[in-house]
PDB file of N, CA and C in Angstrom:
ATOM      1  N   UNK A   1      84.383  86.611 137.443  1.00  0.00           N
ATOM      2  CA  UNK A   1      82.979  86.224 137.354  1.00  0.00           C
ATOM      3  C   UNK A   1      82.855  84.706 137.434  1.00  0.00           C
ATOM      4  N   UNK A   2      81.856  84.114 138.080  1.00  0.00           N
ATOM      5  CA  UNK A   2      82.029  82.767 138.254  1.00  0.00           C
ATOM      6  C   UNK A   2      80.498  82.407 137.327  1.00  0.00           C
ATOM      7  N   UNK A   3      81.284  81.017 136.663  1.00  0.00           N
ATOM      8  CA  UNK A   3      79.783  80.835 135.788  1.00  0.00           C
ATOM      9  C   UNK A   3      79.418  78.999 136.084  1.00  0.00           C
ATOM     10  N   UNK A   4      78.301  79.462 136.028  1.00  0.00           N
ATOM     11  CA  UNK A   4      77.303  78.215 136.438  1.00  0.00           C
ATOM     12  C   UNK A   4      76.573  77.663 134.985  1.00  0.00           C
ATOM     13  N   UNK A   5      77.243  76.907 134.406  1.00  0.00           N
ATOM     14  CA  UNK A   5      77.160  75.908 134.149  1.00  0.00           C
ATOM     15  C   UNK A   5      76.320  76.621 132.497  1.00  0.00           C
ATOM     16  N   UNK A   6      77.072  77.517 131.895  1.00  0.00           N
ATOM     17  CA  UNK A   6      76.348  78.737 131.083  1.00  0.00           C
ATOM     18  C   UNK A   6      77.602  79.655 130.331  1.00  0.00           C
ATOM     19  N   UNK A   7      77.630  79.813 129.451  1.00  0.00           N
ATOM     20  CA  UNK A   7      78.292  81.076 128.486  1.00  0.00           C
ATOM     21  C   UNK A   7      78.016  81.788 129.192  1.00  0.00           C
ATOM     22  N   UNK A   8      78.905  83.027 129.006  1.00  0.00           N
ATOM     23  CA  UNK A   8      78.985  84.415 129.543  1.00  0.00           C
ATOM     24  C   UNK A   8      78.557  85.008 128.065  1.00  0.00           C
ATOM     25  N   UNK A   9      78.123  86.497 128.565  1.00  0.00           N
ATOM     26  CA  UNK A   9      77.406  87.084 127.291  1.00  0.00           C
ATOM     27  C   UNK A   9      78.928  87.163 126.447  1.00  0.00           C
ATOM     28  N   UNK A  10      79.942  87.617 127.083  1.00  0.00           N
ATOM     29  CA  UNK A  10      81.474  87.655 126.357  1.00  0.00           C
ATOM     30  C   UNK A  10      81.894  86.439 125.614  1.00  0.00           C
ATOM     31  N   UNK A  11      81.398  85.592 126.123  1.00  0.00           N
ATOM     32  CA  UNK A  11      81.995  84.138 125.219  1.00  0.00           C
ATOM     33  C   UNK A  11      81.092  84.158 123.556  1.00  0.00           C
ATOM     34  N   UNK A  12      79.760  84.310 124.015  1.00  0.00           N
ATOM     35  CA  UNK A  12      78.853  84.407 123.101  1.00  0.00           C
ATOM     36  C   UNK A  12      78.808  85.437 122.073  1.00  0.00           C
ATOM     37  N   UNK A  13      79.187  86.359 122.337  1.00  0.00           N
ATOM     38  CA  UNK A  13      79.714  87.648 121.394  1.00  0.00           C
ATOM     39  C   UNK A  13      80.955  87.087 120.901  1.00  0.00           C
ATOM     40  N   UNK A  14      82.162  86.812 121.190  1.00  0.00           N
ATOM     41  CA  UNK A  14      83.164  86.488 120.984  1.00  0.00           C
ATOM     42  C   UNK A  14      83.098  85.659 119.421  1.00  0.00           C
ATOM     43  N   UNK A  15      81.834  84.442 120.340  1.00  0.00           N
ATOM     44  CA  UNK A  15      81.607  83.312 119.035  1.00  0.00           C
ATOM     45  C   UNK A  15      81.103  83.394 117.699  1.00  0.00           C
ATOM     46  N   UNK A  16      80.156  84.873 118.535  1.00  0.00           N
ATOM     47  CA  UNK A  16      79.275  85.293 116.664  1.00  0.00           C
ATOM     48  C   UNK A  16      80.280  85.673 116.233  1.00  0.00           C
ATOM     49  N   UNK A  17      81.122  86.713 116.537  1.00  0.00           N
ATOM     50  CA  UNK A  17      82.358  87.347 115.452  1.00  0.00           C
ATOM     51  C   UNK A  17      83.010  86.174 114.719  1.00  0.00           C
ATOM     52  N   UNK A  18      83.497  85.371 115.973  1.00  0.00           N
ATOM     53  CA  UNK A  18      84.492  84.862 114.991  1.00  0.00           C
ATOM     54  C   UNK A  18      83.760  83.549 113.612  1.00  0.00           C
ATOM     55  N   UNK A  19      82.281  83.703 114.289  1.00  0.00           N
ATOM     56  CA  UNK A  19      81.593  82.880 112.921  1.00  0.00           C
ATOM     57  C   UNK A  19      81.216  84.209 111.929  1.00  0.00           C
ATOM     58  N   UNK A  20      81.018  85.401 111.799  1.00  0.00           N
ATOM     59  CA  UNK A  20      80.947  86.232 110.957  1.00  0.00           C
ATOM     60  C   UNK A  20      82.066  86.637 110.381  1.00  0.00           C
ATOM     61  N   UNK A  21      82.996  86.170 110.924  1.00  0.00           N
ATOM     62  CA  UNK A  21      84.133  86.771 110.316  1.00  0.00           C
ATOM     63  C   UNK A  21      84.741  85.185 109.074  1.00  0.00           C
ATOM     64  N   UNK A  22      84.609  83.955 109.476  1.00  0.00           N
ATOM     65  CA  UNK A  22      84.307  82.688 108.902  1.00  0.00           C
ATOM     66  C   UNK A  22      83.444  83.013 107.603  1.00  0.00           C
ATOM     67  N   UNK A  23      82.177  83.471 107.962  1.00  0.00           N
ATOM     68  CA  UNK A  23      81.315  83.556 106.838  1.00  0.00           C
ATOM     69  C   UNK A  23      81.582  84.180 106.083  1.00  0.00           C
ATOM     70  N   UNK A  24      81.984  85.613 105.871  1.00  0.00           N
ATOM     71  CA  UNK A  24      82.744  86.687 105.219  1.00  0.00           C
ATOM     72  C   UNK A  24      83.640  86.010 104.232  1.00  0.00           C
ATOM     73  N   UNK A  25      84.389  85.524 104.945  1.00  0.00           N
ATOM     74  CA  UNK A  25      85.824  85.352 104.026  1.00  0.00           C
ATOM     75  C   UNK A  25      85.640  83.854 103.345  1.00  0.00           C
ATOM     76  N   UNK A  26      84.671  82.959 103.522  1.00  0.00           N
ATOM     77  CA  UNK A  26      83.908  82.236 102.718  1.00  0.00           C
ATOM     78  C   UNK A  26      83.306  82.700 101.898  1.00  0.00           C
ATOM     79  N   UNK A  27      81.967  83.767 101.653  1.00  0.00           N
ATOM     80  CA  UNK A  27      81.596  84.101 100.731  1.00  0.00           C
ATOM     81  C   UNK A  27      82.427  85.098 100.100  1.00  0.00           C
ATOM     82  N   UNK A  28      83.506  85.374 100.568  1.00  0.00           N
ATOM     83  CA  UNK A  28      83.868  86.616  99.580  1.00  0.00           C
ATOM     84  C   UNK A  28      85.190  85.391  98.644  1.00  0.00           C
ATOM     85  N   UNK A  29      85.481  84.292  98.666  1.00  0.00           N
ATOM     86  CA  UNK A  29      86.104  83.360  98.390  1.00  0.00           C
ATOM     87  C   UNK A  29      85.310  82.989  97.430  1.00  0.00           C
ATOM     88  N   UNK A  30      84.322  82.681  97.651  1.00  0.00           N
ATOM     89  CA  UNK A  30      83.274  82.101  96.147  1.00  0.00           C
ATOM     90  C   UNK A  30      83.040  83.284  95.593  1.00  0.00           C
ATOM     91  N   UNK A  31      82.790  84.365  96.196  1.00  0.00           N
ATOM     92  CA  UNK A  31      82.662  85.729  94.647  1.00  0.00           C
ATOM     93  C   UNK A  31      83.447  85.775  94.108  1.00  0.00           C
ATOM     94  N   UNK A  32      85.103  85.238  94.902  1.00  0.00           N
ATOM     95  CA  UNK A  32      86.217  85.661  93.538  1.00  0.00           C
ATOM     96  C   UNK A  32      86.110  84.555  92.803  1.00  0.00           C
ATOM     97  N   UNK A  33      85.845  83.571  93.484  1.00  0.00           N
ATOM     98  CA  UNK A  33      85.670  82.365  92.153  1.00  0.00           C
ATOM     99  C   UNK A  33      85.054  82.630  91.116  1.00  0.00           C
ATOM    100  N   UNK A  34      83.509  83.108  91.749  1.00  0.00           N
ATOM    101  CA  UNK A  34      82.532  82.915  90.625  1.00  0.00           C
ATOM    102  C   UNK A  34      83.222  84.237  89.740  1.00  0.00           C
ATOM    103  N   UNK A  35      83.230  85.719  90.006  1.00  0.00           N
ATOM    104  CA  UNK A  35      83.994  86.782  89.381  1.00  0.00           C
ATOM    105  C   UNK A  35      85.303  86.024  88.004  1.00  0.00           C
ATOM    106  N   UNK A  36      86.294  85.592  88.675  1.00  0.00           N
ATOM    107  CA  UNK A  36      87.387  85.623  88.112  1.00  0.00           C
ATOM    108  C   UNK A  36      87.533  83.686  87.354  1.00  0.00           C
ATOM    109  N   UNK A  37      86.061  83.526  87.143  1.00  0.00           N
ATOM    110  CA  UNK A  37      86.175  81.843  86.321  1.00  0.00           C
ATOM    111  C   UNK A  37      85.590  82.431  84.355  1.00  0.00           C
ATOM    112  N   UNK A  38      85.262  83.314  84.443  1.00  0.00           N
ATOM    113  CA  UNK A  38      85.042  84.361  82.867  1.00  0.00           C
ATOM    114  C   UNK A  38      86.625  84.909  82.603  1.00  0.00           C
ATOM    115  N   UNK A  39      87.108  85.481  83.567  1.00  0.00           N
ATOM    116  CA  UNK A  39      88.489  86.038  82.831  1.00  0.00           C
ATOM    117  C   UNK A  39      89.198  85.553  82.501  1.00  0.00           C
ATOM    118  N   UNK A  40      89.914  85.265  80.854  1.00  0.00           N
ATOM    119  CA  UNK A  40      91.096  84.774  80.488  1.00  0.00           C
ATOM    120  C   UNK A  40      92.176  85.248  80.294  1.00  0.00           C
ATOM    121  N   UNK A  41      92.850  85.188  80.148  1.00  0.00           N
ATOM    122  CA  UNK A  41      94.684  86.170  79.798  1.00  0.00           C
ATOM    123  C   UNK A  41      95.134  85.976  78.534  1.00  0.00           C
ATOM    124  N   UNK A  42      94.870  86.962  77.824  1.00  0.00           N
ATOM    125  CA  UNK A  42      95.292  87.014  76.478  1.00  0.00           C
ATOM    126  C   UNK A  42      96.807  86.676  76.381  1.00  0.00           C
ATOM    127  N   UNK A  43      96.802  85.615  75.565  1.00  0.00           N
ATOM    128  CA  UNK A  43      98.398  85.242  75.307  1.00  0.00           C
ATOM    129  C   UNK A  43      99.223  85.681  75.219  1.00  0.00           C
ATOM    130  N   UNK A  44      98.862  86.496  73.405  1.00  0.00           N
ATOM    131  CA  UNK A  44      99.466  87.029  72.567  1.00  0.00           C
ATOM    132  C   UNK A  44     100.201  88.924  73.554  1.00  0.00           C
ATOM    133  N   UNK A  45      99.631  89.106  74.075  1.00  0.00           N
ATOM    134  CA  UNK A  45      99.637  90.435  75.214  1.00  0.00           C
ATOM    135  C   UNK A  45     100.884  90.112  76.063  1.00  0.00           C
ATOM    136  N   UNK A  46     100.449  88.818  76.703  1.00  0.00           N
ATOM    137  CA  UNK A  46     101.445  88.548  77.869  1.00  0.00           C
ATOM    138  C   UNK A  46     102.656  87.614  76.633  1.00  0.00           C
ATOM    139  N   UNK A  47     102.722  87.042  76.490  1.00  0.00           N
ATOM    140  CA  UNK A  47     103.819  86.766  75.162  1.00  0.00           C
ATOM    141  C   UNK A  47     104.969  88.013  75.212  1.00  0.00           C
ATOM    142  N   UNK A  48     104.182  89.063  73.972  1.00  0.00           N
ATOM    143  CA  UNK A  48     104.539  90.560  73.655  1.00  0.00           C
ATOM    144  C   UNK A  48     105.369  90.645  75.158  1.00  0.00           C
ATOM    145  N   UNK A  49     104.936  90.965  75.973  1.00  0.00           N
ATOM    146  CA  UNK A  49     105.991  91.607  76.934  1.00  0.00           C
ATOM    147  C   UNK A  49     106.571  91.171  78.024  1.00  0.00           C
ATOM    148  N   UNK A  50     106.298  89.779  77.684  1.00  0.00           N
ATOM    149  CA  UNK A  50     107.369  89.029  77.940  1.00  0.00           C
ATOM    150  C   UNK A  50     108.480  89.126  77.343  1.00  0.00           C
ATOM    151  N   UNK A  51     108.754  88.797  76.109  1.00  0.00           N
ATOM    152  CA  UNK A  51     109.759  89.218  75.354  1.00  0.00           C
ATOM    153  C   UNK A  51     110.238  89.804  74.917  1.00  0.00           C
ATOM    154  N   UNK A  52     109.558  91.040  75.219  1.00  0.00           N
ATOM    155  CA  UNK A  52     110.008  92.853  74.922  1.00  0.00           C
ATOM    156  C   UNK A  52     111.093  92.903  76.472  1.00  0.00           C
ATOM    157  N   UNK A  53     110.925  92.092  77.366  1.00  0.00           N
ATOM    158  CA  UNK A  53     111.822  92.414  78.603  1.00  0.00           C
ATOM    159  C   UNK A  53     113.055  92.135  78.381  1.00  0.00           C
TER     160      UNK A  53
END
């Protein structure tokens, strides 16, 4: 196909994916942030079996 001076509809499809696929794994990067900035690790738990090994 010869192109004049213009994206092909294939380039342009191509580009949304690979910016939806960018966006995705950006926001799903800040949900684990925001998710996993409340959880702490009980010491005394991980301690225990640690030293039970």
């Amino acid at each position: 196909m010869k192109r004049n001076n213009g994206f092909l509809l294939q380039d342009a499809l191509f580009a949304l994916f690979v910016i939806l696929i960018c966006a995705s794994l950006l926001v799903q990067g800040i949900y684990t942030l925001y998710v996993q900035r409340d959880l702490k690790i009980n010491e005394k738990i991980e301690k225990k079996w640690f030293h039970t090994d």
